[in-house]
Protein backbone atom coordinates (compact mmCIF):
# COMPACT_ATOMS: atom_id res chain seq x y z
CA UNK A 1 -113.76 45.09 -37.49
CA UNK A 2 -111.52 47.74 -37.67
CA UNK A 3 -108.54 48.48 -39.75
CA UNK A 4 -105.20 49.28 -37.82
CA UNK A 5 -102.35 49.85 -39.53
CA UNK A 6 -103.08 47.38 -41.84
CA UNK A 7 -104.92 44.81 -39.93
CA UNK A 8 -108.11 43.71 -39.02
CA UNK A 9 -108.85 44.23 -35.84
CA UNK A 10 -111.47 42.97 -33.69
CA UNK A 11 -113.48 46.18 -32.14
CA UNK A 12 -117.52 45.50 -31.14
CA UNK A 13 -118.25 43.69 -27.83
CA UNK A 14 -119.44 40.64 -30.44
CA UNK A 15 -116.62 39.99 -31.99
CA UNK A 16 -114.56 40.44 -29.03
CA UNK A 17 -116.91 37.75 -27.47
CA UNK A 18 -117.17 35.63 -30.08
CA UNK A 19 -118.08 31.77 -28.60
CA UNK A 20 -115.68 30.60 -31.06
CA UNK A 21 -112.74 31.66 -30.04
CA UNK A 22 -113.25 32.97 -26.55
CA UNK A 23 -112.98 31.45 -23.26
CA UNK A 24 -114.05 32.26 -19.83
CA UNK A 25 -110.96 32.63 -17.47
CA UNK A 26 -112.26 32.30 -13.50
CA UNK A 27 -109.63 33.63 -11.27
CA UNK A 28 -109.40 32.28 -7.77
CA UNK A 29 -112.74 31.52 -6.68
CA UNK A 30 -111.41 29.39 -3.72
CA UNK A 31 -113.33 29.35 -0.71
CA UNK A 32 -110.86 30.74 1.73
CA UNK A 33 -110.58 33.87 0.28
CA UNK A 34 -114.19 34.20 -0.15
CA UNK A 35 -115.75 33.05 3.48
CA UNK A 36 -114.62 33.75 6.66
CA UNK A 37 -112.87 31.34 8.65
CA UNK A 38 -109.44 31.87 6.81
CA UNK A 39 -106.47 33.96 6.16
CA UNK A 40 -108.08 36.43 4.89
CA UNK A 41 -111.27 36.57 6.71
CA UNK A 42 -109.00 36.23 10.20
CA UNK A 43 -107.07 38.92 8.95
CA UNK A 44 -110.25 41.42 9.22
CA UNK A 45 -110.25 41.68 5.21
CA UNK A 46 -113.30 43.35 3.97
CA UNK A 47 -115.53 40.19 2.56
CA UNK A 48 -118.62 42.46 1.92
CA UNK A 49 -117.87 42.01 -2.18
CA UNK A 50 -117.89 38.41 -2.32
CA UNK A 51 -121.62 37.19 -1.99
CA UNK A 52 -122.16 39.34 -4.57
CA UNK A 53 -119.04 37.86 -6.73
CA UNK A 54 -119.81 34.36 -6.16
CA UNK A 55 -123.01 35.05 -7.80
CA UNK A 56 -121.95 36.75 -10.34
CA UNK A 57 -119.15 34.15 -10.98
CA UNK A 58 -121.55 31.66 -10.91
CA UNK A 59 -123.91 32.98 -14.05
CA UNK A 60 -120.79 33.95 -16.63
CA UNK A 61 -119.91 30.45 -15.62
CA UNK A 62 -123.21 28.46 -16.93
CA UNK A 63 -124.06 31.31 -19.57
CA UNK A 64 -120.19 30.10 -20.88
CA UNK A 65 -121.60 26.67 -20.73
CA UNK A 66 -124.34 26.79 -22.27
CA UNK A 67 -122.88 28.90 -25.17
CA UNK A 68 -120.25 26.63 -25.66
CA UNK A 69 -117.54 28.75 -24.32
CA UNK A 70 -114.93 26.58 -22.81
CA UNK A 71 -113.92 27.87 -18.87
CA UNK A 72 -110.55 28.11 -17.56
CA UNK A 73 -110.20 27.80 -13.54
CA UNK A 74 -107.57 29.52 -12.14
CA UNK A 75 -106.37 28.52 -8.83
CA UNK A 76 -103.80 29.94 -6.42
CA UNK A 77 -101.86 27.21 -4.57
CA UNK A 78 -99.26 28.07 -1.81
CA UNK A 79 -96.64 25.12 0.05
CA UNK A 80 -96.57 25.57 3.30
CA UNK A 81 -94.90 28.03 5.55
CA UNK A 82 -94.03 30.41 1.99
CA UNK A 83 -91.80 27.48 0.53
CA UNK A 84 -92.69 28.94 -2.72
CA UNK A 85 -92.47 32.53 -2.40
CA UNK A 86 -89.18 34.68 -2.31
CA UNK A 87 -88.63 36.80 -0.01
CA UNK A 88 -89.39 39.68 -2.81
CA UNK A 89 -92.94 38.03 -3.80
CA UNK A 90 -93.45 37.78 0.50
CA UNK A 91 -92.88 41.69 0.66
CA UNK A 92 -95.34 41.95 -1.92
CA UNK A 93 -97.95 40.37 -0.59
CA UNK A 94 -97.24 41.77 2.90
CA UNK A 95 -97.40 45.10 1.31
CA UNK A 96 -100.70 44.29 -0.30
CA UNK A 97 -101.82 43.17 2.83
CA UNK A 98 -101.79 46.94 4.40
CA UNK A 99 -102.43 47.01 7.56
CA UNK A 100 -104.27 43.58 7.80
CA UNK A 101 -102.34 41.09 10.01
CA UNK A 102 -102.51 38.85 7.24
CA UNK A 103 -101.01 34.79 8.06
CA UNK A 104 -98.92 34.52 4.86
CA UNK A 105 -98.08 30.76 5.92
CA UNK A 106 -101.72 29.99 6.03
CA UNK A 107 -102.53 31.47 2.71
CA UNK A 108 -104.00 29.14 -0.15
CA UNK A 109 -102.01 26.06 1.32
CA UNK A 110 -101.96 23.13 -1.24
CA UNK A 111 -103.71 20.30 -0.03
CA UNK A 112 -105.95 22.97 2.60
CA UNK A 113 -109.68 22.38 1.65
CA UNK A 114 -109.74 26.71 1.94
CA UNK A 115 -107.96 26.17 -1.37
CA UNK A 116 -111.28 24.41 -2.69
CA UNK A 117 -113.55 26.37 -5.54
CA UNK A 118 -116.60 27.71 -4.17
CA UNK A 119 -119.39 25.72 -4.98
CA UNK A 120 -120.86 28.17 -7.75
CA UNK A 121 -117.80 27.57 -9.23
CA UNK A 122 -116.67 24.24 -9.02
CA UNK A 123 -115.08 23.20 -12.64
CA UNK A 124 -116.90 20.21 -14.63
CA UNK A 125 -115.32 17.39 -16.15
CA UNK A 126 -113.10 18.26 -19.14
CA UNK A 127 -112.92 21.54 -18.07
CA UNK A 128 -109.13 23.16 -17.64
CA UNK A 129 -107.70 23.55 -14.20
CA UNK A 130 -104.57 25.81 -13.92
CA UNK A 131 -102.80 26.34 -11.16
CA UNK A 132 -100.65 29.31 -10.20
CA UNK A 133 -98.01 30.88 -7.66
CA UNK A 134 -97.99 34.18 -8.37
CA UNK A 135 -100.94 36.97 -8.98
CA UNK A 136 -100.99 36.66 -12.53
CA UNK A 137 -102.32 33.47 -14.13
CA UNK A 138 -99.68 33.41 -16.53
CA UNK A 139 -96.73 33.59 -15.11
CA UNK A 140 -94.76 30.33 -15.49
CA UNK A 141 -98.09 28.55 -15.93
CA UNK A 142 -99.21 26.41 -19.32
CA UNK A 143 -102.13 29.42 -19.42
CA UNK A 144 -101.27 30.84 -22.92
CA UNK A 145 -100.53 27.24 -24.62
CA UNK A 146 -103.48 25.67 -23.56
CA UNK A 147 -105.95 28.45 -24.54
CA UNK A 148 -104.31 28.75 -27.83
CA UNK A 149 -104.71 24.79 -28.24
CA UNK A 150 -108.52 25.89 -27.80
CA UNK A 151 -108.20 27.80 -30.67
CA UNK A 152 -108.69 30.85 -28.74
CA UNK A 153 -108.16 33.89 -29.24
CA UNK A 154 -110.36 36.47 -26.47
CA UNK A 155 -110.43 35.91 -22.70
CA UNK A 156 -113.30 37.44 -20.47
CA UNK A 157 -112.17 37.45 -17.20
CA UNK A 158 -113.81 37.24 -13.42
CA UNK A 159 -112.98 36.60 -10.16
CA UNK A 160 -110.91 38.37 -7.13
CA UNK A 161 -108.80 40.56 -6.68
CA UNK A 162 -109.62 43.09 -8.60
CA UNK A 163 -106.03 45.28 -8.22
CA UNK A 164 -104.72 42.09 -7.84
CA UNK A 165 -104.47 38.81 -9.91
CA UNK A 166 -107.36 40.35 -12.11
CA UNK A 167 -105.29 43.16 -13.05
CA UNK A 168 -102.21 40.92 -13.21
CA UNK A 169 -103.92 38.67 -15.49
CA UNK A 170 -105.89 40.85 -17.93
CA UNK A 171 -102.41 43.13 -18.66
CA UNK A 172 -100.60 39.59 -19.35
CA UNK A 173 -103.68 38.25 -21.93
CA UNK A 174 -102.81 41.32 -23.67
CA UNK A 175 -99.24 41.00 -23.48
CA UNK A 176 -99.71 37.28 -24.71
CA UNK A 177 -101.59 38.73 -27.88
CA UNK A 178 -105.10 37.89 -26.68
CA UNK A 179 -107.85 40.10 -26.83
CA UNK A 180 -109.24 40.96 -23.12
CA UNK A 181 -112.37 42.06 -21.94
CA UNK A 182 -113.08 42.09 -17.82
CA UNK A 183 -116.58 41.35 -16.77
CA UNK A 184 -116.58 43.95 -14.34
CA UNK A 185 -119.77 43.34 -12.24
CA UNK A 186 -117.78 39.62 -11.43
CA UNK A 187 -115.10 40.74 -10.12
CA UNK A 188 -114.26 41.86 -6.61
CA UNK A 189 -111.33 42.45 -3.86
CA UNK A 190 -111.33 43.51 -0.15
CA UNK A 191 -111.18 46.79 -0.20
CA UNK A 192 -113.69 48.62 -1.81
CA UNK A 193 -111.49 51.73 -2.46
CA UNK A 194 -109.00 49.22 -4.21
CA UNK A 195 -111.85 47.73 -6.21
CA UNK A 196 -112.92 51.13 -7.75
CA UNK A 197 -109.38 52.52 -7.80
CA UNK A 198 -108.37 49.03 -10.02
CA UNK A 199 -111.77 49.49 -12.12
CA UNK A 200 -110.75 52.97 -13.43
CA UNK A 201 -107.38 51.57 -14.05
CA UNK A 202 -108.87 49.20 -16.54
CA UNK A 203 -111.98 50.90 -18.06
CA UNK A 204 -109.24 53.27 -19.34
CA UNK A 205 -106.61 50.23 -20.64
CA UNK A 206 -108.95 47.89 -21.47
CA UNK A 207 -112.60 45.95 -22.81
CA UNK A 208 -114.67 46.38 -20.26
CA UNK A 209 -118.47 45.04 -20.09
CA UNK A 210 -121.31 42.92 -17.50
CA UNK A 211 -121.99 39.83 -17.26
CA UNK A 212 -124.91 40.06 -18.78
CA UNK A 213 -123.95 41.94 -21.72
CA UNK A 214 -121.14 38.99 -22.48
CA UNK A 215 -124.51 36.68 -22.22
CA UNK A 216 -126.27 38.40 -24.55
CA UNK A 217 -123.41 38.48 -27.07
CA UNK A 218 -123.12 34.76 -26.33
CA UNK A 219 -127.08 34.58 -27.30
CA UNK A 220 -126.77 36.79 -30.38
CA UNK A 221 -123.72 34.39 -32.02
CA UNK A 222 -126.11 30.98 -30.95
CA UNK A 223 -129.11 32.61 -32.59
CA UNK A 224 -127.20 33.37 -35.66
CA UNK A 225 -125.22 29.96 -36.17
CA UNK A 226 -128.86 28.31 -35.30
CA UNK A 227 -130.29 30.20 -38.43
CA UNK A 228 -127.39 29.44 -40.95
């Protein structure tokens, strides 16, 4: 801990991590924006990241698990033909489309099976399911309430994009008064120029560590409760 302006403050990657009051936030690890065969892929967005993601996904996912980290699936659900998008939220995902021809009527569709979680990522039962409209988990979502309920008080956070709802959600955990850290070797977008650009964005804002360093934190805390 530190001591700022007063308070204790939570500053090594261990406490930050802590099993015991962190969760595991997955952002949008739905199949059609990770495969080809949809929006995106038909749009000629870069999927080279997402192998890779998936994978990486996959492992903070059972490490969580078997730490006893509880996991939060965040899912990105669209009605059909942008009923639920403004014509100010359409801009701004045409915008973020660049030049990609990008079908914003097909794009994470409820009821679609695109809108599916890939199958390293595919939540257990008991495990919360939220689902969102916008890039940042959460914004008018139950997000906040239900992690506090958890008695949490860190998120680590993975998934796609990475200048996109990543971003978007890691500044809102910390403007909802939880600590953040991004597991940046799980996170990806479609652009790999956006990806790094969005990287130094948060290495300089925010907690940033691997996937495997979160898992060895997660060890380090079961070792020690298994010895007291």
């Amino acid at each position: 801990m530190i001591e700022l302006c007063g308070k204790q403050v939570r500053d090594t990657l261990d406490e930050l991590l802590d099993p015991r009051t962190t969760a595991l936030v997955v952002i949008d690890m739905q199949i059609g924006g990770l495969t080809a065969g949809h929006a995106h892929g038909d749009a000629g967005l870069d999927l080279s990241m997402m192998p890779r993601v998936r994978e990486r996904c996959g492992a903070a996912i059972t490490a969580a698990r078997e730490h006893g980290v509880p996991v939060f699936h965040i899912r990105v659900e669209n009605y059909v033909d942008g009923r639920s998008s403004t014509p100010a939220w359409l801009r701004a995902l045409h915008t973020a489309s660049g030049d990609k021809p990008v079908d914003l009527g097909r794009l994470s569709i409820k009821g679609d099976p695109a809108g599916d979680f890939a199958p390293e990522c595919v939540p257990e039962d008991g495990e919360t399911v939220i689902t969102k409209r916008r890039q940042s988990a959460f914004v008018s979502t139950d997000l906040a309430l239900l992690l506090r309920g958890h008695g949490v008080e860190s998120v680590a956070l993975v998934g796609v994009s990475t200048g996109g709802c990543v971003e978007a959600t890691i500044r809102d955990a910390v403007h909802n008064d939880f600590y953040a850290v991004l597991l940046e070797d799980a996170v990806g977008a479609y652009d790999v120029e956006v990806h790094e650009a969005a990287l130094t964005v948060m290495r300089s804002r925010h907690d940033v560590t691997t996937v495997e360093r979160a898992i060895d934190s997660w060890t380090r805390a079961s070792i020690g409760a298994g010895s007291r």
